[in-house]
C-alpha atoms as a PDB file:
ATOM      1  CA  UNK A   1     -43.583 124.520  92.098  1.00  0.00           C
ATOM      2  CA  UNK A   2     -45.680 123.818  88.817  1.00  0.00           C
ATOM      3  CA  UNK A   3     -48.008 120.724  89.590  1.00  0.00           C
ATOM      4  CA  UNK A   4     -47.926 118.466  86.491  1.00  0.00           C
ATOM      5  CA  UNK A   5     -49.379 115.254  85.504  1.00  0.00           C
ATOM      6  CA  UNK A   6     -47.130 112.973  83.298  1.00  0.00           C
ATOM      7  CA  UNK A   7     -46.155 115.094  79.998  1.00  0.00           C
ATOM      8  CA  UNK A   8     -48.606 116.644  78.537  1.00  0.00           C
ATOM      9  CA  UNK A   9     -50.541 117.900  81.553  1.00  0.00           C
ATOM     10  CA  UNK A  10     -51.022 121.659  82.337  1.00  0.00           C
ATOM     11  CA  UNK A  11     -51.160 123.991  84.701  1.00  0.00           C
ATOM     12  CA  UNK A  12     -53.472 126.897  84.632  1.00  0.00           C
ATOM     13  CA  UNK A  13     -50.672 128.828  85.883  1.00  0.00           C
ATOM     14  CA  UNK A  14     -48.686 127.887  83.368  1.00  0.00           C
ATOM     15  CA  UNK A  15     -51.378 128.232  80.575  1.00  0.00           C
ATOM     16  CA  UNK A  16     -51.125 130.506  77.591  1.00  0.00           C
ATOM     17  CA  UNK A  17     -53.250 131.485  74.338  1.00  0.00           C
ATOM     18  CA  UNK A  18     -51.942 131.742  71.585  1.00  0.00           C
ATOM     19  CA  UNK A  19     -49.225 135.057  70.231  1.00  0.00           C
ATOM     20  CA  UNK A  20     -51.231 138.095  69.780  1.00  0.00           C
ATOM     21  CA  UNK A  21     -54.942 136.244  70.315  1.00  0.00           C
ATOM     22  CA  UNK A  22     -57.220 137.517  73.105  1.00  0.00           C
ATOM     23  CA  UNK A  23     -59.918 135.436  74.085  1.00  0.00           C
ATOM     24  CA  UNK A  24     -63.282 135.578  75.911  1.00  0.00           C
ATOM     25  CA  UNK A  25     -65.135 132.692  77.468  1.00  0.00           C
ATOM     26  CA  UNK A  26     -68.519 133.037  78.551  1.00  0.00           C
ATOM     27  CA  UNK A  27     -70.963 130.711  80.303  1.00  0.00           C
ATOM     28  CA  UNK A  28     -74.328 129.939  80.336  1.00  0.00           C
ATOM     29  CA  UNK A  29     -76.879 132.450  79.209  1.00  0.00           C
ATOM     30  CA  UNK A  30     -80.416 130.903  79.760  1.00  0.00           C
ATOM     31  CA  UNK A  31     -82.416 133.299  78.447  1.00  0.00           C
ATOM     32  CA  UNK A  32     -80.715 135.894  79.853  1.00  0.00           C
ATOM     33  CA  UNK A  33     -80.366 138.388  76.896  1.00  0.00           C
ATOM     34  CA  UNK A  34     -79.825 141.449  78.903  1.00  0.00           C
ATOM     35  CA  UNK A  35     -76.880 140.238  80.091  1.00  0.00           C
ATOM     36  CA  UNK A  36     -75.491 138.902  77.225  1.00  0.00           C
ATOM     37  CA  UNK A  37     -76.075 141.835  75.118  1.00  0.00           C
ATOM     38  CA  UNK A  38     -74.128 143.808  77.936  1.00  0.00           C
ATOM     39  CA  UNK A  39     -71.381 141.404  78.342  1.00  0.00           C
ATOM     40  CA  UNK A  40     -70.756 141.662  74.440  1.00  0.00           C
ATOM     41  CA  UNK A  41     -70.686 145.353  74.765  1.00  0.00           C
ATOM     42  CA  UNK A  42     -68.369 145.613  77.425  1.00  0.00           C
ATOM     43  CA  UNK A  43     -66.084 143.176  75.152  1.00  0.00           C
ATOM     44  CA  UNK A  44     -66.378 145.410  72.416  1.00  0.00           C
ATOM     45  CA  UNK A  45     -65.658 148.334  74.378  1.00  0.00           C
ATOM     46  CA  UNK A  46     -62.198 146.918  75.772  1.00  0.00           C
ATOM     47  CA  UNK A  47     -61.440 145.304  72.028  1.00  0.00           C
ATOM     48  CA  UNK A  48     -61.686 149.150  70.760  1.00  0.00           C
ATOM     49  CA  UNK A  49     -60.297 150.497  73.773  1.00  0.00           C
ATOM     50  CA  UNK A  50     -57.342 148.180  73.676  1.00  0.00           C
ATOM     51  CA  UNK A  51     -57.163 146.215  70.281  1.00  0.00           C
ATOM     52  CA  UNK A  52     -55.669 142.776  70.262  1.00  0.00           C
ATOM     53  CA  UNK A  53     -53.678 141.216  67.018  1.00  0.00           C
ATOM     54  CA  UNK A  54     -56.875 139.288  67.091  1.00  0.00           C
ATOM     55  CA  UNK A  55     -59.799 137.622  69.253  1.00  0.00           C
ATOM     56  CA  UNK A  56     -62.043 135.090  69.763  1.00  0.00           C
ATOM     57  CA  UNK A  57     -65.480 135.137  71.689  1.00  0.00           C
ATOM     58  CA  UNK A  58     -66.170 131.726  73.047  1.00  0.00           C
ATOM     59  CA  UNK A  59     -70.095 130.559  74.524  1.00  0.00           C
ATOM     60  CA  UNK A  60     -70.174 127.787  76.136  1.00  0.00           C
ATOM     61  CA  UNK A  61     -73.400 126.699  75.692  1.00  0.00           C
ATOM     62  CA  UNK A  62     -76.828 126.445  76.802  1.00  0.00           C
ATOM     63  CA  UNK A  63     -78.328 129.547  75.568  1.00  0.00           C
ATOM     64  CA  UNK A  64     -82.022 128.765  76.294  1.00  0.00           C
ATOM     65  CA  UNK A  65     -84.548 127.447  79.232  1.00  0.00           C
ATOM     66  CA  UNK A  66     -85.237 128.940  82.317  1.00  0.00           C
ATOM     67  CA  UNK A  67     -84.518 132.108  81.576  1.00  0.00           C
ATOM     68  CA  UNK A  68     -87.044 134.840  79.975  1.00  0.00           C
ATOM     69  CA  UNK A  69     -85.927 135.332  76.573  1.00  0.00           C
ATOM     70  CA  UNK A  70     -84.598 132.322  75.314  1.00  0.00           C
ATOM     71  CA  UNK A  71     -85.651 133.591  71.602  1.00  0.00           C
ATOM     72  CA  UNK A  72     -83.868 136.453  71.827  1.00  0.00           C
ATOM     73  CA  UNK A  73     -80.627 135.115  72.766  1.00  0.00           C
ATOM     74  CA  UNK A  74     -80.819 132.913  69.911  1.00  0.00           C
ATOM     75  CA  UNK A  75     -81.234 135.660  67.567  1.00  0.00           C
ATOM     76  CA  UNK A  76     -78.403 137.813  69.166  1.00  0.00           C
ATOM     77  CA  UNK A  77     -76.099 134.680  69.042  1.00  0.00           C
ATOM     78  CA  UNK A  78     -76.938 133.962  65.163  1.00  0.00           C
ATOM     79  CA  UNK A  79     -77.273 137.828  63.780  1.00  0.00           C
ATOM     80  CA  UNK A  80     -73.389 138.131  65.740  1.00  0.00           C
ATOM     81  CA  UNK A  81     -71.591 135.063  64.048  1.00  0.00           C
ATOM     82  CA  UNK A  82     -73.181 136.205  60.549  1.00  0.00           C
ATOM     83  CA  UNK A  83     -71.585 139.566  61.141  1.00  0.00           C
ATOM     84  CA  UNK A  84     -67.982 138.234  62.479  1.00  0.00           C
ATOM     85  CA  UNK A  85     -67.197 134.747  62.730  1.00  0.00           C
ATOM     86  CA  UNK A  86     -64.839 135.123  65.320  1.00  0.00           C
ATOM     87  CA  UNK A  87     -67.826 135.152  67.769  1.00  0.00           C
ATOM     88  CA  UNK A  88     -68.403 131.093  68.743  1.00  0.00           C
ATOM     89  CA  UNK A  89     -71.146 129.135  70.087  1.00  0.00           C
ATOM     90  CA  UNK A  90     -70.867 125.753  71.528  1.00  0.00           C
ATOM     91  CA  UNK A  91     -73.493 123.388  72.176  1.00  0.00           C
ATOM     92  CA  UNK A  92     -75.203 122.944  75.341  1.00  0.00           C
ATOM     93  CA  UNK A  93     -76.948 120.310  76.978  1.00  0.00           C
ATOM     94  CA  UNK A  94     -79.996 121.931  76.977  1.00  0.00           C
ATOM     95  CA  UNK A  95     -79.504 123.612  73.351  1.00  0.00           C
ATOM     96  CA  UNK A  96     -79.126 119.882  72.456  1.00  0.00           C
ATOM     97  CA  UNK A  97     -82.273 118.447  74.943  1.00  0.00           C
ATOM     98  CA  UNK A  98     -84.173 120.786  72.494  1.00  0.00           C
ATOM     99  CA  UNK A  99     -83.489 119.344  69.247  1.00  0.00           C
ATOM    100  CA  UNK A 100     -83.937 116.286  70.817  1.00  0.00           C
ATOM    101  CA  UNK A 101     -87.206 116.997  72.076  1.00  0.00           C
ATOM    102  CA  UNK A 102     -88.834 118.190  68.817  1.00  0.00           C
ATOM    103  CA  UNK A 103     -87.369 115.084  67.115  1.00  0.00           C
ATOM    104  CA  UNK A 104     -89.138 113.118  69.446  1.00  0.00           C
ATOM    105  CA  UNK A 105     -91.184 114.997  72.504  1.00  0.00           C
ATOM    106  CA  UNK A 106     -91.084 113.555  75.920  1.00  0.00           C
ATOM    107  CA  UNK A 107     -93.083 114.549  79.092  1.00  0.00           C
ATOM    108  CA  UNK A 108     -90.213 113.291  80.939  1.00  0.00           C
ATOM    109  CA  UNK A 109     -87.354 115.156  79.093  1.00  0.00           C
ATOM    110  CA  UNK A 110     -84.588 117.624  80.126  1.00  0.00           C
ATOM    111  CA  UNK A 111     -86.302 120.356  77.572  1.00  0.00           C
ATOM    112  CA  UNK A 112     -89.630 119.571  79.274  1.00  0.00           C
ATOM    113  CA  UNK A 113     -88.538 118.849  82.727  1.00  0.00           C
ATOM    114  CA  UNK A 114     -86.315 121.748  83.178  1.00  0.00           C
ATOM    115  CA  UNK A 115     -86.764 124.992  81.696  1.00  0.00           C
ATOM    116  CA  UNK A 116     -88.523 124.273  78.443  1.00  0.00           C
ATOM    117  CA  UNK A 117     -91.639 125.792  78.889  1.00  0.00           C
ATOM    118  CA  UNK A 118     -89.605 129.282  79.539  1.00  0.00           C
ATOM    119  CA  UNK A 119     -87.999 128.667  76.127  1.00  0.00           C
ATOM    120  CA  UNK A 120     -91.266 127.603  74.292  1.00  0.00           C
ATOM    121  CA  UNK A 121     -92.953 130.973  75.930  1.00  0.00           C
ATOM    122  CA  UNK A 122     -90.419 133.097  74.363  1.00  0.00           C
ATOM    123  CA  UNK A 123     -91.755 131.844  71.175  1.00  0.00           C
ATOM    124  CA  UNK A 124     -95.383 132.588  72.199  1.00  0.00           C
ATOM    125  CA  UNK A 125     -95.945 129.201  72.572  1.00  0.00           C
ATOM    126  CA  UNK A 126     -97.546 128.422  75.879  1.00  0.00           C
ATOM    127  CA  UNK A 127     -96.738 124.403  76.323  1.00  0.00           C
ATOM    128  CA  UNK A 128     -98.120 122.071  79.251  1.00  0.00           C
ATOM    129  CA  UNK A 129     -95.596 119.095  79.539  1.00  0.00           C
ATOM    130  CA  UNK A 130     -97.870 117.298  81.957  1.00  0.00           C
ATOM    131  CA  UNK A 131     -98.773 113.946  79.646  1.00  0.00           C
ATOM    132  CA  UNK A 132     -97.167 112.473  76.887  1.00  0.00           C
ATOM    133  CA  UNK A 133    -100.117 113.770  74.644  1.00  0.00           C
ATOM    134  CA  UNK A 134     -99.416 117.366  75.435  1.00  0.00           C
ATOM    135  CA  UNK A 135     -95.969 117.188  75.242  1.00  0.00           C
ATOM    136  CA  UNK A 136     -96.408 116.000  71.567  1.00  0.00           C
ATOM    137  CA  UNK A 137     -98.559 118.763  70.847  1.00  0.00           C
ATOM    138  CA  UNK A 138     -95.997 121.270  72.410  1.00  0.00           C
ATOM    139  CA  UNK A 139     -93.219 120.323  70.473  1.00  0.00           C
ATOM    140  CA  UNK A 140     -96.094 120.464  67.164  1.00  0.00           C
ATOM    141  CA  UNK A 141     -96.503 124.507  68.050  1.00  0.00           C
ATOM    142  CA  UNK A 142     -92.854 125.192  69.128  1.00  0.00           C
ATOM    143  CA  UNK A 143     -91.577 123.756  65.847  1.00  0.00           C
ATOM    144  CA  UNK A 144     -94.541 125.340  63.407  1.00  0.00           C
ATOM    145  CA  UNK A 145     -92.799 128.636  65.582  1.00  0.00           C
ATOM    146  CA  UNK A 146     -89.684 128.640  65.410  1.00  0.00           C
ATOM    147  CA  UNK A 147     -87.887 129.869  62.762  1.00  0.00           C
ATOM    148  CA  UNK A 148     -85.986 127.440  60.797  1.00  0.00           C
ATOM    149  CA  UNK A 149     -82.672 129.270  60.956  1.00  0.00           C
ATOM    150  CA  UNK A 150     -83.118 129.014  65.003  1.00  0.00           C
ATOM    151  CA  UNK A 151     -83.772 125.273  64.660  1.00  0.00           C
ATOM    152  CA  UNK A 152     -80.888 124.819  62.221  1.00  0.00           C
ATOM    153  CA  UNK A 153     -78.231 126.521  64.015  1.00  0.00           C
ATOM    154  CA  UNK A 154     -79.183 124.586  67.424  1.00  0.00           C
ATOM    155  CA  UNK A 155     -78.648 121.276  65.781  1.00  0.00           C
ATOM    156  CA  UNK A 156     -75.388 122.184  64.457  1.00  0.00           C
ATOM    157  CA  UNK A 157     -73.622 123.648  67.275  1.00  0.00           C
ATOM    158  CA  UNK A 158     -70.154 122.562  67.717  1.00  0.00           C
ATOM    159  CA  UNK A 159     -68.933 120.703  70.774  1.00  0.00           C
ATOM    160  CA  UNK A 160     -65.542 122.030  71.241  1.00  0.00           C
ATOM    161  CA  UNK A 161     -63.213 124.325  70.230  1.00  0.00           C
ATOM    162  CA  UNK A 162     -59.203 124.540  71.247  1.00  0.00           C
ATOM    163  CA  UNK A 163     -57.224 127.446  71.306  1.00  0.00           C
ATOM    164  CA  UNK A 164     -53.557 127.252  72.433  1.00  0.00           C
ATOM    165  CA  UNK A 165     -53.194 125.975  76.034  1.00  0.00           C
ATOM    166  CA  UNK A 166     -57.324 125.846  76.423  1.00  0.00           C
ATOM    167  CA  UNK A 167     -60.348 123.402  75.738  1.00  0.00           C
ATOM    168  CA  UNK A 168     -63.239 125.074  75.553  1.00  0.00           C
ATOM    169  CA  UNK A 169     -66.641 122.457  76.031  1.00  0.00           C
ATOM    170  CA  UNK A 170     -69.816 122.559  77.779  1.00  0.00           C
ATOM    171  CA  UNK A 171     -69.684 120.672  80.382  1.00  0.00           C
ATOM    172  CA  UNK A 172     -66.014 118.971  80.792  1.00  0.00           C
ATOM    173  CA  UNK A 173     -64.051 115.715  79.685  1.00  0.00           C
ATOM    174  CA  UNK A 174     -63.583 112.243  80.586  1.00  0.00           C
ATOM    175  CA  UNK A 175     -60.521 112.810  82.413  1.00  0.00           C
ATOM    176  CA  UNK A 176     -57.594 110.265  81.026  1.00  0.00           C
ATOM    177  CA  UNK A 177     -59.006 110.442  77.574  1.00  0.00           C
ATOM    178  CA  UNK A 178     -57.220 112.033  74.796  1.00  0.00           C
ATOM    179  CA  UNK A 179     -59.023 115.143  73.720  1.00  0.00           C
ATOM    180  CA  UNK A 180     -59.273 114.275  70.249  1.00  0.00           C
ATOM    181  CA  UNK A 181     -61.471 111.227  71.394  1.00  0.00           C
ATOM    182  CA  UNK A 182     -63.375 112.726  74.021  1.00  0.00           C
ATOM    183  CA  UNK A 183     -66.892 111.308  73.764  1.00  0.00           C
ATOM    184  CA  UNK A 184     -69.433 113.696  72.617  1.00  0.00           C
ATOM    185  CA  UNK A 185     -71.915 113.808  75.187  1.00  0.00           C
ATOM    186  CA  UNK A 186     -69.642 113.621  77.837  1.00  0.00           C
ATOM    187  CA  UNK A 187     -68.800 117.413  76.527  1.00  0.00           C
ATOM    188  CA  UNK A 188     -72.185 118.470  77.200  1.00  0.00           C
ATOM    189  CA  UNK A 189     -73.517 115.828  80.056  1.00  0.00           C
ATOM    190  CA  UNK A 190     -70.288 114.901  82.135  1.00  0.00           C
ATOM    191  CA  UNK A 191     -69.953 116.629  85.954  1.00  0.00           C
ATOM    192  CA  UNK A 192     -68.490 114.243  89.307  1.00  0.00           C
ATOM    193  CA  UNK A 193     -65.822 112.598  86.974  1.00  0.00           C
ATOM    194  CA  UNK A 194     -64.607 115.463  85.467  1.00  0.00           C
ATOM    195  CA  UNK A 195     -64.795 118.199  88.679  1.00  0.00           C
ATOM    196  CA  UNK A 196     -63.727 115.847  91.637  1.00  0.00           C
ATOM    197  CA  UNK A 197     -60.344 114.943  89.277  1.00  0.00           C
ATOM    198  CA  UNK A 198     -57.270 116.464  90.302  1.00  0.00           C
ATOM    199  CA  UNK A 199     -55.412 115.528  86.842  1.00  0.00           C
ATOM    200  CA  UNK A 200     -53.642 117.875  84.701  1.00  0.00           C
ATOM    201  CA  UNK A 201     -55.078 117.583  81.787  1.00  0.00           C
ATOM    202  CA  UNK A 202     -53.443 118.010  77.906  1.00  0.00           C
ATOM    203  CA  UNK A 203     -54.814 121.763  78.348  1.00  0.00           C
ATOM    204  CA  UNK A 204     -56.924 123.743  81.035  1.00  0.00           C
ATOM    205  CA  UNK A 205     -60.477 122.724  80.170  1.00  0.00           C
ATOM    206  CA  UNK A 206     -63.071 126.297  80.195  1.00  0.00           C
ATOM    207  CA  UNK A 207     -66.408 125.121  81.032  1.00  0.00           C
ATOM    208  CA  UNK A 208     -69.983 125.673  82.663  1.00  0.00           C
ATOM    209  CA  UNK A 209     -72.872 123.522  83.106  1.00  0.00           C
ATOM    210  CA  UNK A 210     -72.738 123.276  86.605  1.00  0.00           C
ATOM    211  CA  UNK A 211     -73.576 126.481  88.176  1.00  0.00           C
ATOM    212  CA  UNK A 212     -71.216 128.020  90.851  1.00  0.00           C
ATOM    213  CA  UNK A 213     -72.165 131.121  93.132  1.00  0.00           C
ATOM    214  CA  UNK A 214     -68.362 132.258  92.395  1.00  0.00           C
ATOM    215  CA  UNK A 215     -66.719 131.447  89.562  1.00  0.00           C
ATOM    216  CA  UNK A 216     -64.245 128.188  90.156  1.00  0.00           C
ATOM    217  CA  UNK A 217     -60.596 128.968  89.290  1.00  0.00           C
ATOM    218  CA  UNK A 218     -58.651 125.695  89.555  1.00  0.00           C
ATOM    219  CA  UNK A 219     -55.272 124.061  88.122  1.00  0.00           C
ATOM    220  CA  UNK A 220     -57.334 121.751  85.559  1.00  0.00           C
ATOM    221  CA  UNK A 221     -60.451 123.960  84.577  1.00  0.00           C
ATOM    222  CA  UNK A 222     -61.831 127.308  84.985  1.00  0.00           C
ATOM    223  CA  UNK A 223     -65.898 127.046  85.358  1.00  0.00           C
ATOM    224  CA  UNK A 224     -67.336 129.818  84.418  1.00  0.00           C
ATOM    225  CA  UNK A 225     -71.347 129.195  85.002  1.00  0.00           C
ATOM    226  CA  UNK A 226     -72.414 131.203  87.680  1.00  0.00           C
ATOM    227  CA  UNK A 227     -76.622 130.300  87.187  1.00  0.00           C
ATOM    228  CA  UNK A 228     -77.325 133.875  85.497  1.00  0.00           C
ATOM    229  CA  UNK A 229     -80.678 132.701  84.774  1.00  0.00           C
ATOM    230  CA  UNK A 230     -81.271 133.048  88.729  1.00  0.00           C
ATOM    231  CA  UNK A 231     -78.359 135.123  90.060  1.00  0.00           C
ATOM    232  CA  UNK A 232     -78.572 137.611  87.667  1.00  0.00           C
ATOM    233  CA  UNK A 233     -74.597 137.827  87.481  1.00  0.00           C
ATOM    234  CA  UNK A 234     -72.778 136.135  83.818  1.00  0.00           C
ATOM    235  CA  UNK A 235     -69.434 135.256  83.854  1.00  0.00           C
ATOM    236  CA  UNK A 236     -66.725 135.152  81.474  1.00  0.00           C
ATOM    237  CA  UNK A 237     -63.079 134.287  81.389  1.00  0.00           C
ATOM    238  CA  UNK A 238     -60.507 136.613  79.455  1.00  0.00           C
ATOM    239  CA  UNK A 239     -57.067 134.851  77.927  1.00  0.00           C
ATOM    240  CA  UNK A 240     -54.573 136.782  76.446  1.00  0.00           C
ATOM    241  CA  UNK A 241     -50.862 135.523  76.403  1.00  0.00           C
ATOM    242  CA  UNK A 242     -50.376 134.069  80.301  1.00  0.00           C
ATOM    243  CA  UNK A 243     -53.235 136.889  81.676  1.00  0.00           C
ATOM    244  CA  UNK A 244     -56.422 135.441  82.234  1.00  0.00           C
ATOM    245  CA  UNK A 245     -59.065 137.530  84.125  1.00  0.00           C
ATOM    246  CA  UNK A 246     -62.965 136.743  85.102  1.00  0.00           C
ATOM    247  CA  UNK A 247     -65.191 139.476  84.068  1.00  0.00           C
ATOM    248  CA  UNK A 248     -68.993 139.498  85.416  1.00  0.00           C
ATOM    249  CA  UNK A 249     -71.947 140.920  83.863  1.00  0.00           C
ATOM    250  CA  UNK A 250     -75.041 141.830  86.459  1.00  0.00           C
ATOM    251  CA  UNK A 251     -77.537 144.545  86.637  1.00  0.00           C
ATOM    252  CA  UNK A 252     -75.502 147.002  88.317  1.00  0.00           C
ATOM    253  CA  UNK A 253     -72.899 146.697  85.302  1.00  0.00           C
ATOM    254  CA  UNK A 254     -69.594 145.089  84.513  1.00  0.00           C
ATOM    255  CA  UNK A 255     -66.912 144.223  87.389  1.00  0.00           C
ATOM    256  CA  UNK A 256     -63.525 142.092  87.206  1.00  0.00           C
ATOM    257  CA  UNK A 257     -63.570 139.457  89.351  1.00  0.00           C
ATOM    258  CA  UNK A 258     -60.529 138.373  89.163  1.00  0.00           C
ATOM    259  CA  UNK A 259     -57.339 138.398  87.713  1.00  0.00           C
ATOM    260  CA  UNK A 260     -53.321 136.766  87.563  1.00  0.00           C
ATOM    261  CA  UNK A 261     -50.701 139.376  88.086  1.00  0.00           C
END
């Protein structure tokens, strides 16, 4: 039986894209440019292979931290929407925490706390976040390094997009909350309210920020952050009518996960 909440609430069963539109989800990157340059060409490969009426490539965010080339990814992501704008980047917490930490550095921020010095290597900056001085002087030699292009895409990275039955965001929604007035940082912040809800929502929310060893596949959201900075394996979700599939990325090449009949 489909499970539905009041009218407007869907089912990821039931859960469509829109006539003739294939599109590709994936989660975060984190410096992980190997990966995302192979999941891109294994996208390309089944676009050619297969051609849809059209597509979409979705990111969900958080591009940089952690990971080893956080630079890199940023370039890839920018040089790809300049080519086709039909590849789409969402903002990130993190993508976000580092915009806000060159406005105004903190020793004790996300960028500094978790990840940034990764991202500010990739740069060839090498930054010590230990005191409030050197944090300021950090975020001095990050932003004299980075090119302005990088800095000006970060800061105006979308935080959702829609696309027939599916919200795509960062992190999730305030469940109960129209869509159209979700708050903005709950896109890229929320978690516990958002995953412990059982609600139908108005669509099936696509997410990440909270990394999963296994992709999570329920009625309200599809997560598709599986921590590629550290497991080495990116994930992204495939729409195309009433099909959806999970596609992974690792080393050893591409595999699908999983897929409705």
């Amino acid at each position: 039986m489909t499970e539905r909440i009041g009218t407007e609430g869907i089912h990821l069963t039931d859960a469509a894209g829109p006539a003739g539109l294939r599109i590709y989800a994936i989660g975060d990157v984190h410096g992980r440019l190997d990966l995302l340059e192979a999941m891109h060409e294994a996208i390309r490969a089944e676009i050619d292979d297969n051609p849809p009426g059209d597509w979409r490539v979705v990111h969900v965010g958080d591009y940089i931290d952690r990971g080893p080339d956080s630079k890199g990814v940023i370039d890839f992501l920018i040089r790809a929407i300049h080519t086709d704008a039909r590849y789409i980047a969402l903002a990130g917490n993190h993508d976000a925490g580092l915009v806000d930490f060159l406005a105004d550095p903190n020793a004790e921020s996300l960028f500094a706390r978790h990840g940034g010095r990764q991202t500010a290597l990739s740069y060839g900056v090498e930054a010590d976040f230990s005191s409030q001085a050197l944090a300021w002087e950090a975020a001095t030699r990050l932003r004299a390094a980075m090119p302005r292009e990088h800095l000006e895409f970060l800061a105006k990275l979308p935080r959702s997009v829609a696309f027939g039955d599916f919200f795509f965001c960062h992190a999730g929604i305030r469940p109960g909350v129209p869509l159209a007035r979700q708050n903005p940082e709950d896109l890229i912040w929320i978690r516990s309210a958002f995953l412990d809800s059982p609600l139908l929502h108005e669509k099936v929310v696509v997410h990440g920020h909270t990394p999963s060893s296994v992709p999570e596949i329920l009625p309200n959201r599809v997560n598709v952050d599986t921590a590629a900075f550290s497991t080495g394996v990116l994930t992204a979700l495939s729409v195309e009518g009433t099909r959806k599939r999970i596609l992974q990325m690792s080393a050893n090449g591409q595999r699908e996960a999983w897929t409705t009949p």
